[in-house]
C-alpha atoms as a PDB file:
ATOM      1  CA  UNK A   1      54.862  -9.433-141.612  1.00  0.00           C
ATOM      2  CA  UNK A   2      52.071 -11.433-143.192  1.00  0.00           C
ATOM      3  CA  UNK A   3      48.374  -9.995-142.180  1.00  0.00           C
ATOM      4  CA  UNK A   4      46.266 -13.130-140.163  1.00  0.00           C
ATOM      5  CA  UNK A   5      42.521 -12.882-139.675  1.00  0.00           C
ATOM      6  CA  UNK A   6      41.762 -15.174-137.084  1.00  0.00           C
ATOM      7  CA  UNK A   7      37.479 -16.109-137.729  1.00  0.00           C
ATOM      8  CA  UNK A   8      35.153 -16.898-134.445  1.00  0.00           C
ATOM      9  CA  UNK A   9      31.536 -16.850-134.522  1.00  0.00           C
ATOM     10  CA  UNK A  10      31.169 -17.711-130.662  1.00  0.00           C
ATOM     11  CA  UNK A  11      30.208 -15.302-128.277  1.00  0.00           C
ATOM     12  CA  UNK A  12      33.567 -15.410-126.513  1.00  0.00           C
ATOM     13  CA  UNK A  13      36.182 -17.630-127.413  1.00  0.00           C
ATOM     14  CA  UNK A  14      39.160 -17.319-125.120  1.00  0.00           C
ATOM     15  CA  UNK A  15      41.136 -19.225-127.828  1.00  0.00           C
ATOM     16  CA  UNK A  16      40.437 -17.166-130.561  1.00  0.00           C
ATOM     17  CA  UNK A  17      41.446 -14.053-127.964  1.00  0.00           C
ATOM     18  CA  UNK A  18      44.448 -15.497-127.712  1.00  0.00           C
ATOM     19  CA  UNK A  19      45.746 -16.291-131.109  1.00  0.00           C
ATOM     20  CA  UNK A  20      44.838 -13.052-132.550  1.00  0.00           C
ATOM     21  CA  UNK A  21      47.189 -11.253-129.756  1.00  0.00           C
ATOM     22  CA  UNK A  22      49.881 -13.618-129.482  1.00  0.00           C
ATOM     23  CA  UNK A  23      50.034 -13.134-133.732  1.00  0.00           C
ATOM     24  CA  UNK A  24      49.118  -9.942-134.028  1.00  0.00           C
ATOM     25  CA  UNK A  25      45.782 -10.962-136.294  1.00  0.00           C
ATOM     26  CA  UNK A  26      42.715  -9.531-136.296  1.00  0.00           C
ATOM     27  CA  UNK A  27      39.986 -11.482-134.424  1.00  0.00           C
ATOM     28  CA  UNK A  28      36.902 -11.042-136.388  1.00  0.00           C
ATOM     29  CA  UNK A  29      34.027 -12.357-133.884  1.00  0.00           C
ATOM     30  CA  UNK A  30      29.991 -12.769-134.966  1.00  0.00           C
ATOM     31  CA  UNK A  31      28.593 -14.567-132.481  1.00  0.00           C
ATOM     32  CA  UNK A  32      25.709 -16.908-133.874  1.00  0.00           C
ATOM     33  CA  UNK A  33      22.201 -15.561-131.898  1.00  0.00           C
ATOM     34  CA  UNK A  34      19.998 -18.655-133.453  1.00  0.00           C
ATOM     35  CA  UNK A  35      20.173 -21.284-135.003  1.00  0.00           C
ATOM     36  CA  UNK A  36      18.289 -19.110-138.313  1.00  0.00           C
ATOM     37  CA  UNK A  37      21.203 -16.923-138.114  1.00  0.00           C
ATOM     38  CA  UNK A  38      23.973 -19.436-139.863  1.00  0.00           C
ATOM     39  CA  UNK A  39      23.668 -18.282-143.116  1.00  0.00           C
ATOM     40  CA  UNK A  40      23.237 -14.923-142.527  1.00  0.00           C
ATOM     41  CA  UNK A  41      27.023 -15.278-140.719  1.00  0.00           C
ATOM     42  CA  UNK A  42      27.992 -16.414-143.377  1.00  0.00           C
ATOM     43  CA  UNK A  43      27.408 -13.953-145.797  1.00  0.00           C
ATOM     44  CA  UNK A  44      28.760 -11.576-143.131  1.00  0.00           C
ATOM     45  CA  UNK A  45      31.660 -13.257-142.573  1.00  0.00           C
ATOM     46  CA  UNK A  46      32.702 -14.097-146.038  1.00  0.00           C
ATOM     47  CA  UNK A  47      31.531 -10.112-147.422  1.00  0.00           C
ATOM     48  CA  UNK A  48      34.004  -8.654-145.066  1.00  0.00           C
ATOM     49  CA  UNK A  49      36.939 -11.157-145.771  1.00  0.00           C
ATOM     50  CA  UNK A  50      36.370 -10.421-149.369  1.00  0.00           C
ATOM     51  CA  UNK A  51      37.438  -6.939-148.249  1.00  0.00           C
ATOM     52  CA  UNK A  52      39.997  -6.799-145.952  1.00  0.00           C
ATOM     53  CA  UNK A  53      43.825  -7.984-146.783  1.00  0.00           C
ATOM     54  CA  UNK A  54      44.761 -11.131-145.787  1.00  0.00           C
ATOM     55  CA  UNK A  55      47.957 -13.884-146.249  1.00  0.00           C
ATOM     56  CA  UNK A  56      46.511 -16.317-143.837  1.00  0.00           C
ATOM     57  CA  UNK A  57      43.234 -17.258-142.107  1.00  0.00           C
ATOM     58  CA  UNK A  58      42.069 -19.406-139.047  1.00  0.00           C
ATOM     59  CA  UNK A  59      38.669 -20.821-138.912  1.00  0.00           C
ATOM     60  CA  UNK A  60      37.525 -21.785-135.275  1.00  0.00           C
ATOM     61  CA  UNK A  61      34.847 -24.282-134.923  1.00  0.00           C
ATOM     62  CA  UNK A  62      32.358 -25.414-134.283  1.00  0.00           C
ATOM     63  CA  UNK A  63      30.192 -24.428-135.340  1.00  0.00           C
ATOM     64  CA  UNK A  64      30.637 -26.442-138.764  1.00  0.00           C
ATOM     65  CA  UNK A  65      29.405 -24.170-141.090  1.00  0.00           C
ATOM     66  CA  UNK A  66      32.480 -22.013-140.929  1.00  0.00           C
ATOM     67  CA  UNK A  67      34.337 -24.613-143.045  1.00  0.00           C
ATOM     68  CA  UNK A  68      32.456 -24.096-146.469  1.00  0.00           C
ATOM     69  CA  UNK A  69      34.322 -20.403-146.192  1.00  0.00           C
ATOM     70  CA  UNK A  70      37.512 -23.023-147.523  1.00  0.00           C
ATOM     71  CA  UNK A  71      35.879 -22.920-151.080  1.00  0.00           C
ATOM     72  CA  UNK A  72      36.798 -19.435-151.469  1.00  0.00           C
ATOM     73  CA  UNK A  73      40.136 -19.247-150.115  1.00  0.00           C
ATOM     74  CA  UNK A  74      41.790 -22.614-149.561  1.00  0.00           C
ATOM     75  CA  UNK A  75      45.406 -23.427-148.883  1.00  0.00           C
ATOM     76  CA  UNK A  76      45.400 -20.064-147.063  1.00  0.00           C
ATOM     77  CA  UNK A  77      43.163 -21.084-144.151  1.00  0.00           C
ATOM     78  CA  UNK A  78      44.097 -23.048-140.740  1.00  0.00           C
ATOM     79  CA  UNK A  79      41.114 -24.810-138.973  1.00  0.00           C
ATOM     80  CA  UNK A  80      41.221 -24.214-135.297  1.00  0.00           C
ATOM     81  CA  UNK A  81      38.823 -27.269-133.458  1.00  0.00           C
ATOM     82  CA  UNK A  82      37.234 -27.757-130.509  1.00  0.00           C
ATOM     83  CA  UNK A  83      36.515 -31.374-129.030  1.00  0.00           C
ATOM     84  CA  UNK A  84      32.567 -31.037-129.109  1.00  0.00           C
ATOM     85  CA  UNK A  85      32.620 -31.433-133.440  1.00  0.00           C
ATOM     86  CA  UNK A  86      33.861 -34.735-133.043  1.00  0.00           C
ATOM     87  CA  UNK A  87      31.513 -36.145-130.315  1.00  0.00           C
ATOM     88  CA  UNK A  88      28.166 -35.192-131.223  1.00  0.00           C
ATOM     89  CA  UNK A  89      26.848 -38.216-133.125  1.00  0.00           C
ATOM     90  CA  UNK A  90      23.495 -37.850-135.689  1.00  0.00           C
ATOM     91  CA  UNK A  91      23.360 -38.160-139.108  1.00  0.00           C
ATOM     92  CA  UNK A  92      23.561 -34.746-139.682  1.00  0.00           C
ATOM     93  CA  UNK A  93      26.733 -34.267-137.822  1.00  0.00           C
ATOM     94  CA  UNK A  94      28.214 -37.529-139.156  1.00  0.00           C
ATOM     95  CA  UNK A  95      27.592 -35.808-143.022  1.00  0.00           C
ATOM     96  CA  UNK A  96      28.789 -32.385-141.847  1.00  0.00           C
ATOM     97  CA  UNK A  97      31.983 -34.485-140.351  1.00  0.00           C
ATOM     98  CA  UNK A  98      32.453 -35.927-143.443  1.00  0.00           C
ATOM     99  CA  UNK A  99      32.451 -32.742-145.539  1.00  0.00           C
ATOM    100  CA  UNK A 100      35.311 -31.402-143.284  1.00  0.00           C
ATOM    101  CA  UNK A 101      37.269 -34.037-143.377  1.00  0.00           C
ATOM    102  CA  UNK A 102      37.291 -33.572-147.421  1.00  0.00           C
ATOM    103  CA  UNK A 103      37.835 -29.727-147.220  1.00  0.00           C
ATOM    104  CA  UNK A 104      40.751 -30.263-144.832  1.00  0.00           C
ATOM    105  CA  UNK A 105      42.645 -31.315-147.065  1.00  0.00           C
ATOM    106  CA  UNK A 106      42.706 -28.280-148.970  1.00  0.00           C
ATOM    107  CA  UNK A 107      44.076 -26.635-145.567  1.00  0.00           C
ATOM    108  CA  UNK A 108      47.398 -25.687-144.456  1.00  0.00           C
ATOM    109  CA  UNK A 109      46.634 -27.907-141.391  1.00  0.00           C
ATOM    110  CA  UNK A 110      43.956 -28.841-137.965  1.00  0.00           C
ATOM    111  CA  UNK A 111      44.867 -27.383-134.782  1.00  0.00           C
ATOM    112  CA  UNK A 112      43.817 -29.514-131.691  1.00  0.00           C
ATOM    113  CA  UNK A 113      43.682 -28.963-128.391  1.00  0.00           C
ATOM    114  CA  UNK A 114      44.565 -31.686-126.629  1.00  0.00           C
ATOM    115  CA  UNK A 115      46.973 -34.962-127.718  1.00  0.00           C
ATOM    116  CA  UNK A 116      43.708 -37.704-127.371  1.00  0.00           C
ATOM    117  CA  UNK A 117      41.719 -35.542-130.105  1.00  0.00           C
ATOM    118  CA  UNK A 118      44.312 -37.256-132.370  1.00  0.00           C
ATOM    119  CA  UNK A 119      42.914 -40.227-131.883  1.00  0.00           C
ATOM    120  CA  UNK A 120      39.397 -39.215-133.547  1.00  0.00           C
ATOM    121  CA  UNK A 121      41.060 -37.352-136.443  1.00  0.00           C
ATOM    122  CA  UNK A 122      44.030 -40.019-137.232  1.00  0.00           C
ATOM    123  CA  UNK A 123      42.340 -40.815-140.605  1.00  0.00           C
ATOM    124  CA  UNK A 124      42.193 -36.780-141.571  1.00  0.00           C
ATOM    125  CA  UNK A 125      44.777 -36.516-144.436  1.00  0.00           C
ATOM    126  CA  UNK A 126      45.963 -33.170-142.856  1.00  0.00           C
ATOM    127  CA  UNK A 127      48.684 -31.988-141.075  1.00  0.00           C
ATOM    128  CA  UNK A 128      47.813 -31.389-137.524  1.00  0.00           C
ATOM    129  CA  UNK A 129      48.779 -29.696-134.605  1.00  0.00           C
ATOM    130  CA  UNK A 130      48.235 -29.850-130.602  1.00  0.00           C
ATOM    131  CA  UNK A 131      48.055 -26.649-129.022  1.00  0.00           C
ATOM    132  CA  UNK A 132      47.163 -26.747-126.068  1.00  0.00           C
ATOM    133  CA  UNK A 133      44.623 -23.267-124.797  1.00  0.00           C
ATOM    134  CA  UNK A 134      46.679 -21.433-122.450  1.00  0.00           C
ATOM    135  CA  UNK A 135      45.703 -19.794-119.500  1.00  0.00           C
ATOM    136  CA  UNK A 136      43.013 -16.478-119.629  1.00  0.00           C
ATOM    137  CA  UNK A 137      43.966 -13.150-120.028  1.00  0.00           C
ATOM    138  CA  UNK A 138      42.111 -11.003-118.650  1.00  0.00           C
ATOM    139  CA  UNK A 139      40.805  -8.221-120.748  1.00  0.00           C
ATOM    140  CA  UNK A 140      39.653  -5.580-118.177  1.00  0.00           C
ATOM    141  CA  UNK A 141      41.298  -4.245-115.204  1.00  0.00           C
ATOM    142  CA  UNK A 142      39.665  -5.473-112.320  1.00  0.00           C
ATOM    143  CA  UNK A 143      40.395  -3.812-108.557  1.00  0.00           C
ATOM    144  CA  UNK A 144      41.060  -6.747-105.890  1.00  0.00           C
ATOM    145  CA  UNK A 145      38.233  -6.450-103.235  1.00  0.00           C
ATOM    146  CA  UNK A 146      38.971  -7.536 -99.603  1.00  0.00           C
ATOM    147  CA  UNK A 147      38.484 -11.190 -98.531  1.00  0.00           C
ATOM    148  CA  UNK A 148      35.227 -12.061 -96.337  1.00  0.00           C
ATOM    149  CA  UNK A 149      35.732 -14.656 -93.983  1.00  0.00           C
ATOM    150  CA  UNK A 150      33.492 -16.613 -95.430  1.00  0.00           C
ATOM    151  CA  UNK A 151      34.659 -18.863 -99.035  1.00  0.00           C
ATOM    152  CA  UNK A 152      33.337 -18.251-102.415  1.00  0.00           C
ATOM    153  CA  UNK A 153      33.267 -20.282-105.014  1.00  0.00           C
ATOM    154  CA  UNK A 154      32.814 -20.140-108.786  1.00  0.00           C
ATOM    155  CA  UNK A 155      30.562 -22.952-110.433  1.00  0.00           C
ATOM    156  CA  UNK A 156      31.170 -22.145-114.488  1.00  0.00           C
ATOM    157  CA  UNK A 157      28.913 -23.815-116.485  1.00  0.00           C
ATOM    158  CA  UNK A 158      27.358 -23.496-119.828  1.00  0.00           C
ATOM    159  CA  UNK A 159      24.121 -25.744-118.388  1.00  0.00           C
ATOM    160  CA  UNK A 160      24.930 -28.443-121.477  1.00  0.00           C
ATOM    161  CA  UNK A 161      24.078 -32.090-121.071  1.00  0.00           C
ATOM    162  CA  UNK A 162      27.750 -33.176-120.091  1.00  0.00           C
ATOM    163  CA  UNK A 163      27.698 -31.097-117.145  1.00  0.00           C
ATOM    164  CA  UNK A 164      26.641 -33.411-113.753  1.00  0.00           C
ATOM    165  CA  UNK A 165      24.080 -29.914-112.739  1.00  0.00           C
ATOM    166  CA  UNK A 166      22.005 -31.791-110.272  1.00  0.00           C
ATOM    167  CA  UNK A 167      24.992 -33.310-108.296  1.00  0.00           C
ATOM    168  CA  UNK A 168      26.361 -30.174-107.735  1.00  0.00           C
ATOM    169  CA  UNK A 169      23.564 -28.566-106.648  1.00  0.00           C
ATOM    170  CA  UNK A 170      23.243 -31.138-104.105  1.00  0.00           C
ATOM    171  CA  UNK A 171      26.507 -31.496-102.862  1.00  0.00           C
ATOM    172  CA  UNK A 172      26.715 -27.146-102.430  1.00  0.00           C
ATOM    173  CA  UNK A 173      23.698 -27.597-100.281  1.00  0.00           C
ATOM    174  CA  UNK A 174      25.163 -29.678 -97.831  1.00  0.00           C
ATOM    175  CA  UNK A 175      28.272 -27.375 -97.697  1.00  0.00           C
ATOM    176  CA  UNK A 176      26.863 -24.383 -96.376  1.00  0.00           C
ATOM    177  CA  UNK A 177      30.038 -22.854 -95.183  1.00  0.00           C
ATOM    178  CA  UNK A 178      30.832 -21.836 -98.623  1.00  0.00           C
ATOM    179  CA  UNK A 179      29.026 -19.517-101.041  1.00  0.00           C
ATOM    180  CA  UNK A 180      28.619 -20.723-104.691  1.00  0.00           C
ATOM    181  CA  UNK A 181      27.995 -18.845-107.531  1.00  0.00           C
ATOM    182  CA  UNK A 182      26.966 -20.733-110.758  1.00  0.00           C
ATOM    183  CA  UNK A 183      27.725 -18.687-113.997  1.00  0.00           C
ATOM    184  CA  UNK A 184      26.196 -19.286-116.995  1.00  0.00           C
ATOM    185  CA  UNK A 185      22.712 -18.937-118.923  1.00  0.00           C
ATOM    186  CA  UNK A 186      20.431 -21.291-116.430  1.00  0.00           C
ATOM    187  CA  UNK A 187      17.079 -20.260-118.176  1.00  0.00           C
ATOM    188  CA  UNK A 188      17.700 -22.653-120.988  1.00  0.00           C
ATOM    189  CA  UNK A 189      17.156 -25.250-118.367  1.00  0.00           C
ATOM    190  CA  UNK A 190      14.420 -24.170-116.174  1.00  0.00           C
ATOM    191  CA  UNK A 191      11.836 -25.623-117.795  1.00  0.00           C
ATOM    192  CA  UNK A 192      13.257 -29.003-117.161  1.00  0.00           C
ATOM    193  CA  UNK A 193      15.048 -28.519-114.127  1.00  0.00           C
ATOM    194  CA  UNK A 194      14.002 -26.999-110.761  1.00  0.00           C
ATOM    195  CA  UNK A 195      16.497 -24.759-109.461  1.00  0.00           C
ATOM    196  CA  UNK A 196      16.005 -24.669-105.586  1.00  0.00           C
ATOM    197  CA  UNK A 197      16.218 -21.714-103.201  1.00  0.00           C
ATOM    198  CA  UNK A 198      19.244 -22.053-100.856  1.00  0.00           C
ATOM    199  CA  UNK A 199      21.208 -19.565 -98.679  1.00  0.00           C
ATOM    200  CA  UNK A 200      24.604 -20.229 -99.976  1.00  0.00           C
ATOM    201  CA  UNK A 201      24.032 -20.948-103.711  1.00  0.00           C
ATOM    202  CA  UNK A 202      23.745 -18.093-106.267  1.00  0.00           C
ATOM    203  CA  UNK A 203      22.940 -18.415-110.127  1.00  0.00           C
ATOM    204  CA  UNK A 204      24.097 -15.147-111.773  1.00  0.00           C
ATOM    205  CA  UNK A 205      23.152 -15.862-115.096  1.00  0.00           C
ATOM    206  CA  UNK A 206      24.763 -14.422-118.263  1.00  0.00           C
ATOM    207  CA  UNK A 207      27.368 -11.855-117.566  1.00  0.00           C
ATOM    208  CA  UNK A 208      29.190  -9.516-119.351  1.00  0.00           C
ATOM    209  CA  UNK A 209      32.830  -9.930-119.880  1.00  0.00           C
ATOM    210  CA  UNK A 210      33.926  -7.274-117.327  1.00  0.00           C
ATOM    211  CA  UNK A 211      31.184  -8.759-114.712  1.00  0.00           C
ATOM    212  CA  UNK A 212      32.539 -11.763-115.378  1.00  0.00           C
ATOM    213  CA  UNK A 213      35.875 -11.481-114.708  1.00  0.00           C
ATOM    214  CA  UNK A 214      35.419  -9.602-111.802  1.00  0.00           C
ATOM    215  CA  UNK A 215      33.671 -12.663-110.254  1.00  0.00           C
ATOM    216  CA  UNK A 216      36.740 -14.387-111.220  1.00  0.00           C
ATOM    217  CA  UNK A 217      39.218 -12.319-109.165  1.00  0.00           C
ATOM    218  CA  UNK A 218      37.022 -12.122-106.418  1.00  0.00           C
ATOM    219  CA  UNK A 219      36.170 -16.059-105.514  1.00  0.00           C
ATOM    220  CA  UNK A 220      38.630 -18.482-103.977  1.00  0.00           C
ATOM    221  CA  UNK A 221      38.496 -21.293-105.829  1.00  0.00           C
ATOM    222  CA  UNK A 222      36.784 -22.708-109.076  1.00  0.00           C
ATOM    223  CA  UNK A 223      35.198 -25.783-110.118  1.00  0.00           C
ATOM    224  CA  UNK A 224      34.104 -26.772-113.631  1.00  0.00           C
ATOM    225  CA  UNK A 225      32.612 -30.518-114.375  1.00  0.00           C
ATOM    226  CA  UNK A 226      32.221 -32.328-117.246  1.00  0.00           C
ATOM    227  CA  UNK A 227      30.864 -36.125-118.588  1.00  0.00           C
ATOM    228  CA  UNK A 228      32.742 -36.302-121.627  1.00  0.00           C
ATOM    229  CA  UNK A 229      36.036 -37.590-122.154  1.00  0.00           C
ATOM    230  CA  UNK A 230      38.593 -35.775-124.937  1.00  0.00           C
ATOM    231  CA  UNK A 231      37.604 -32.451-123.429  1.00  0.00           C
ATOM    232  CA  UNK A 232      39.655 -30.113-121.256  1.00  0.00           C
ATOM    233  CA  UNK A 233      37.406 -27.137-119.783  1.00  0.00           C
ATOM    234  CA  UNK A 234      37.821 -23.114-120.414  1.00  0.00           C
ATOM    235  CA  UNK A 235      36.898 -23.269-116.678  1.00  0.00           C
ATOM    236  CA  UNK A 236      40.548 -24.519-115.885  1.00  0.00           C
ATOM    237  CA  UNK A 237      42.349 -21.853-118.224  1.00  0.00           C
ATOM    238  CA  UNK A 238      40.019 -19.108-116.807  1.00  0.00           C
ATOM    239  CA  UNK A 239      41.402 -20.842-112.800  1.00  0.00           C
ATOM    240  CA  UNK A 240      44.933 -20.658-114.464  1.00  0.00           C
ATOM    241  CA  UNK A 241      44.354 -17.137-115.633  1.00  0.00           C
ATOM    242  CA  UNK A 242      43.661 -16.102-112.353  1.00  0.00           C
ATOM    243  CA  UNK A 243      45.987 -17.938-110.334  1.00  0.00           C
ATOM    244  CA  UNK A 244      42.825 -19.960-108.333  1.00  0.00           C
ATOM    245  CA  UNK A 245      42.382 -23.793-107.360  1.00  0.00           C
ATOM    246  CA  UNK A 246      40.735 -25.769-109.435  1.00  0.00           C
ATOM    247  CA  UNK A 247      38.269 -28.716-108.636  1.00  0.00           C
ATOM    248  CA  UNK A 248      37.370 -30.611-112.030  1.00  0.00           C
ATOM    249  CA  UNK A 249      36.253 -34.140-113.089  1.00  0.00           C
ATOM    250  CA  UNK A 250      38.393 -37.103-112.963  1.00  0.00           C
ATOM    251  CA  UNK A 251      39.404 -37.503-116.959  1.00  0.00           C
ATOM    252  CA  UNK A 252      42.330 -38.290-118.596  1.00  0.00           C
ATOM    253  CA  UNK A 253      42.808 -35.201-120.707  1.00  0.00           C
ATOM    254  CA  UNK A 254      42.287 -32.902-117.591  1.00  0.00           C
ATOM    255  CA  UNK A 255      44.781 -35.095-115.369  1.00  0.00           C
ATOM    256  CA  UNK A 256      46.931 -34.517-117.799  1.00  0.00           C
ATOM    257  CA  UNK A 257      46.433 -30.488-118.153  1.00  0.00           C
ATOM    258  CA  UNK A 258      45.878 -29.837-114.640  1.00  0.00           C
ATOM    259  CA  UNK A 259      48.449 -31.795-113.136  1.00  0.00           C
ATOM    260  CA  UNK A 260      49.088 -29.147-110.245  1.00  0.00           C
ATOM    261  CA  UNK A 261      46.738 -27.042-108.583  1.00  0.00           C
ATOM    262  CA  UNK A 262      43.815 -28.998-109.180  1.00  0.00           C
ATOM    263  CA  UNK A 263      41.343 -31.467-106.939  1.00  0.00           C
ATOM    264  CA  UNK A 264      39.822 -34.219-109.275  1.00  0.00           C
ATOM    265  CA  UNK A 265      36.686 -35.813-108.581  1.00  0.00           C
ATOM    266  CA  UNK A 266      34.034 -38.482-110.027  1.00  0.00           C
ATOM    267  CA  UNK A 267      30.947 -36.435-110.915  1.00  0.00           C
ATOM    268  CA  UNK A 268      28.909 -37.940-107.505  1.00  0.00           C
ATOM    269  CA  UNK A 269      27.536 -35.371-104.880  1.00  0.00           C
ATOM    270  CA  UNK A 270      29.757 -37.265-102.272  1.00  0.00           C
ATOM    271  CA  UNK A 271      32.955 -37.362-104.053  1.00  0.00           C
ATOM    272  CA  UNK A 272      32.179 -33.448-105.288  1.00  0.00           C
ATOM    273  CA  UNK A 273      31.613 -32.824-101.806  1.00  0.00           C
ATOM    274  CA  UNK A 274      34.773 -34.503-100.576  1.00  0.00           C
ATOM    275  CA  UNK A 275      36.970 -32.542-103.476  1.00  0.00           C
ATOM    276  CA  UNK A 276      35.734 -29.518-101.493  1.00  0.00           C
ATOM    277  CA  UNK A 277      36.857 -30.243 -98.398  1.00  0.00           C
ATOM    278  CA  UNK A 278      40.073 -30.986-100.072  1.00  0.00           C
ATOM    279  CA  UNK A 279      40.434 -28.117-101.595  1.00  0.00           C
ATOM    280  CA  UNK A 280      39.923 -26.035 -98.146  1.00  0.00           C
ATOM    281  CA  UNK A 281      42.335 -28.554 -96.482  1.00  0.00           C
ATOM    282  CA  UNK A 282      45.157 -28.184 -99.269  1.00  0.00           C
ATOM    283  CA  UNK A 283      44.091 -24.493-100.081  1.00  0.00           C
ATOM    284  CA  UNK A 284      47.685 -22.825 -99.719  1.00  0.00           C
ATOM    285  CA  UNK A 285      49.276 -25.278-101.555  1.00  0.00           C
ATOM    286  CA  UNK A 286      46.910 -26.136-104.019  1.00  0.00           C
ATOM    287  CA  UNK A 287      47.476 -22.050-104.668  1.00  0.00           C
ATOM    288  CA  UNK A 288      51.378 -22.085-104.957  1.00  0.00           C
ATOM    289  CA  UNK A 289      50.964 -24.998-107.298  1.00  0.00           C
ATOM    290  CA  UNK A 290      48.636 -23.035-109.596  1.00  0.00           C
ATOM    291  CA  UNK A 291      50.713 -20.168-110.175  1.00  0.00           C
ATOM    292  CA  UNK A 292      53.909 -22.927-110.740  1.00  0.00           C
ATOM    293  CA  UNK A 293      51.397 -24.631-113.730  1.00  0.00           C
ATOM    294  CA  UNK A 294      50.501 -21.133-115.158  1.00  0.00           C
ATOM    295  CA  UNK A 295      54.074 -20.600-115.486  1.00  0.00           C
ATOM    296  CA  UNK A 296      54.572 -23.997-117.124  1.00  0.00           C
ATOM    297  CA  UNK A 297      51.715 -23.470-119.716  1.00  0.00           C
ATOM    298  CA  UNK A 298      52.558 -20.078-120.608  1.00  0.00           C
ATOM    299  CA  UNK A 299      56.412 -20.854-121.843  1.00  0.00           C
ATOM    300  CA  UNK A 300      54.437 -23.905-123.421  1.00  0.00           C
ATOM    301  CA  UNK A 301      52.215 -21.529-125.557  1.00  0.00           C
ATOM    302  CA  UNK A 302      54.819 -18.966-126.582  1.00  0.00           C
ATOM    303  CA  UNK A 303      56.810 -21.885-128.060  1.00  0.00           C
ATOM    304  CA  UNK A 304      53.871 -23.562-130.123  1.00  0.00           C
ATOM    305  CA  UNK A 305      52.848 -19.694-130.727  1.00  0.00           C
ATOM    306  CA  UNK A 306      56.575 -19.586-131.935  1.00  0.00           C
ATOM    307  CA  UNK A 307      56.434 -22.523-134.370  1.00  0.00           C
ATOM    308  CA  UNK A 308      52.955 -21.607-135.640  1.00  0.00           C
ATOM    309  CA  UNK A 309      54.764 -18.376-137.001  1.00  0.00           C
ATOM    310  CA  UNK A 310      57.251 -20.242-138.662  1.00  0.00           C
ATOM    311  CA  UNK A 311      54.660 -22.541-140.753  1.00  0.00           C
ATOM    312  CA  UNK A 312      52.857 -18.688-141.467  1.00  0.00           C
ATOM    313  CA  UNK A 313      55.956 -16.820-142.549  1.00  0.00           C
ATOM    314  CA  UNK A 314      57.426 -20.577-144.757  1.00  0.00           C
ATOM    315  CA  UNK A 315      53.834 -20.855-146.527  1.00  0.00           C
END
């Protein structure tokens, strides 16, 4: 059996996670602190792949920087993508787009995760793949606690510009008979953004992984929003994971992941609002149909994990 190093620098990349089990790679994972520590990942990175044995190698980005690790070890490497590289638009992103579309073609191929990406990457002369994330696994055992009577909720958010904050604020203020919990790093934001006081809203900042999926198990249903088109969220494979509803935005590519289980809404405190009732209304089927889908999308990703073994072992 070939040896696959599967390459992450975020601080947890459920993707990533799931390659390296479902190949039996090794995930080596250096999260980026600043944006001063690039280059120092990448002398870390590329030091210890110098050492260790390896037949084939998958690069996850973003971020970009990770492709330049191509010059030293070319048609062995895969490039694993996320939507956000193709949608940020500067000059410096349009250059560093440029320079990976030149070293993938030095690759054995782009993975993508979701069918519309093709349509940003159709001029790549690269083979590429769609493989679509599949639902979470959870990595700690986590006891079930008892139900209150009263709903929770899990808001998971990364507090980035594409995520409709303020509406949903407003619109878990005026339901009161629910308790949300908004995950995620908020401090990045609170110099710009006033984060108010209310009963029923809680923002738990970072937490670790075993805090985290704790709050997972524990809620009854999940929401995750976004502004951007061509991106499905980890929010709905962490809901999947877990077997929860899922409320999400009303986009193409997440209509056509989430196409049971899931509430979709426009990103406007009245519509976000109304998805919430929905979900309450709906809440034992909406529950039946989410375990159904996390079947579906698990046989999905053992047969793409299946073929991706075959283009390993042929190379």
């Amino acid at each position: 059996m070939k040896k696959i190093l599967i390459v992450s620098w975020q601080k947890d990349s459920h993707y990533a996670f799931a390659l390296a089990y479902d190949l039996k790679g090794e995930l080596i994972k250096i999260p980026v602190k600043n944006r001063f520590s690039y280059l120092l990942n990448f002398i870390k990175t590329l030091l210890i792949l110098k050492k260790k044995k390896k037949d084939f190698l998958f690069l996850e980005i973003p971020p970009i920087y990770l492709i330049y690790l191509i010059l030293f070890f070319k048609r062995k490497v895969m490039v694993v993508s996320h939507s956000n590289i193709f949608l940020l638009d500067n000059w410096w992103h349009r250059f560093q787009l440029s320079c990976l579309k030149f070293f993938l073609k030095k690759t054995k191929g782009l993975i993508l995760h979701n069918e519309k990406l093709l349509e940003l990457v159709k001029d790549c002369p690269v083979r590429k793949l769609v493989i679509e994330p599949p639902p979470r696994k959870l990595k700690t055992v986590v006891p079930k606690e008892e139900k209150s009577e009263k709903k929770k909720a899990l808001i998971i958010l990364s507090f980035s510009t594409d995520e409709p904050i303020a509406e949903l604020i407003k619109s878990c203020e005026e339901t009161k008979e629910i308790d949300f919990y908004f995950s995620g790093d908020y401090r990045k934001f609170s110099k710009t953004f006033f984060f108010p006081k209310v009963k029923n809203i809680f923002f738990t900042g970072y937490l670790s992984e075993e805090e985290y999926e704790k709050l997972l198990v524990t809620v009854d249903f999940i929401i995750g929003l976004t502004t951007r088109d061509y991106t499905c969220l980890q929010s709905g494979y962490d809901a999947l994971g877990v077997e929860k509803p899922f409320l999400t935005s009303d986009k193409e590519v997440l209509k056509k992941y989430f196409f049971k289980g899931t509430i979709f809404v426009k990103n406007e405190k009245e519509d976000i609002k109304r998805g919430i009732r929905e979900i309450l209304e709906k809440y034992e089927i909406l529950k039946k149909e989410i375990r159904e889908l996390k079947l579906i999308k698990m046989e999905k990703w053992k047969k793409n994990i299946k073929a991706l073994k075959e283009i390993i072992e042929d190379d």
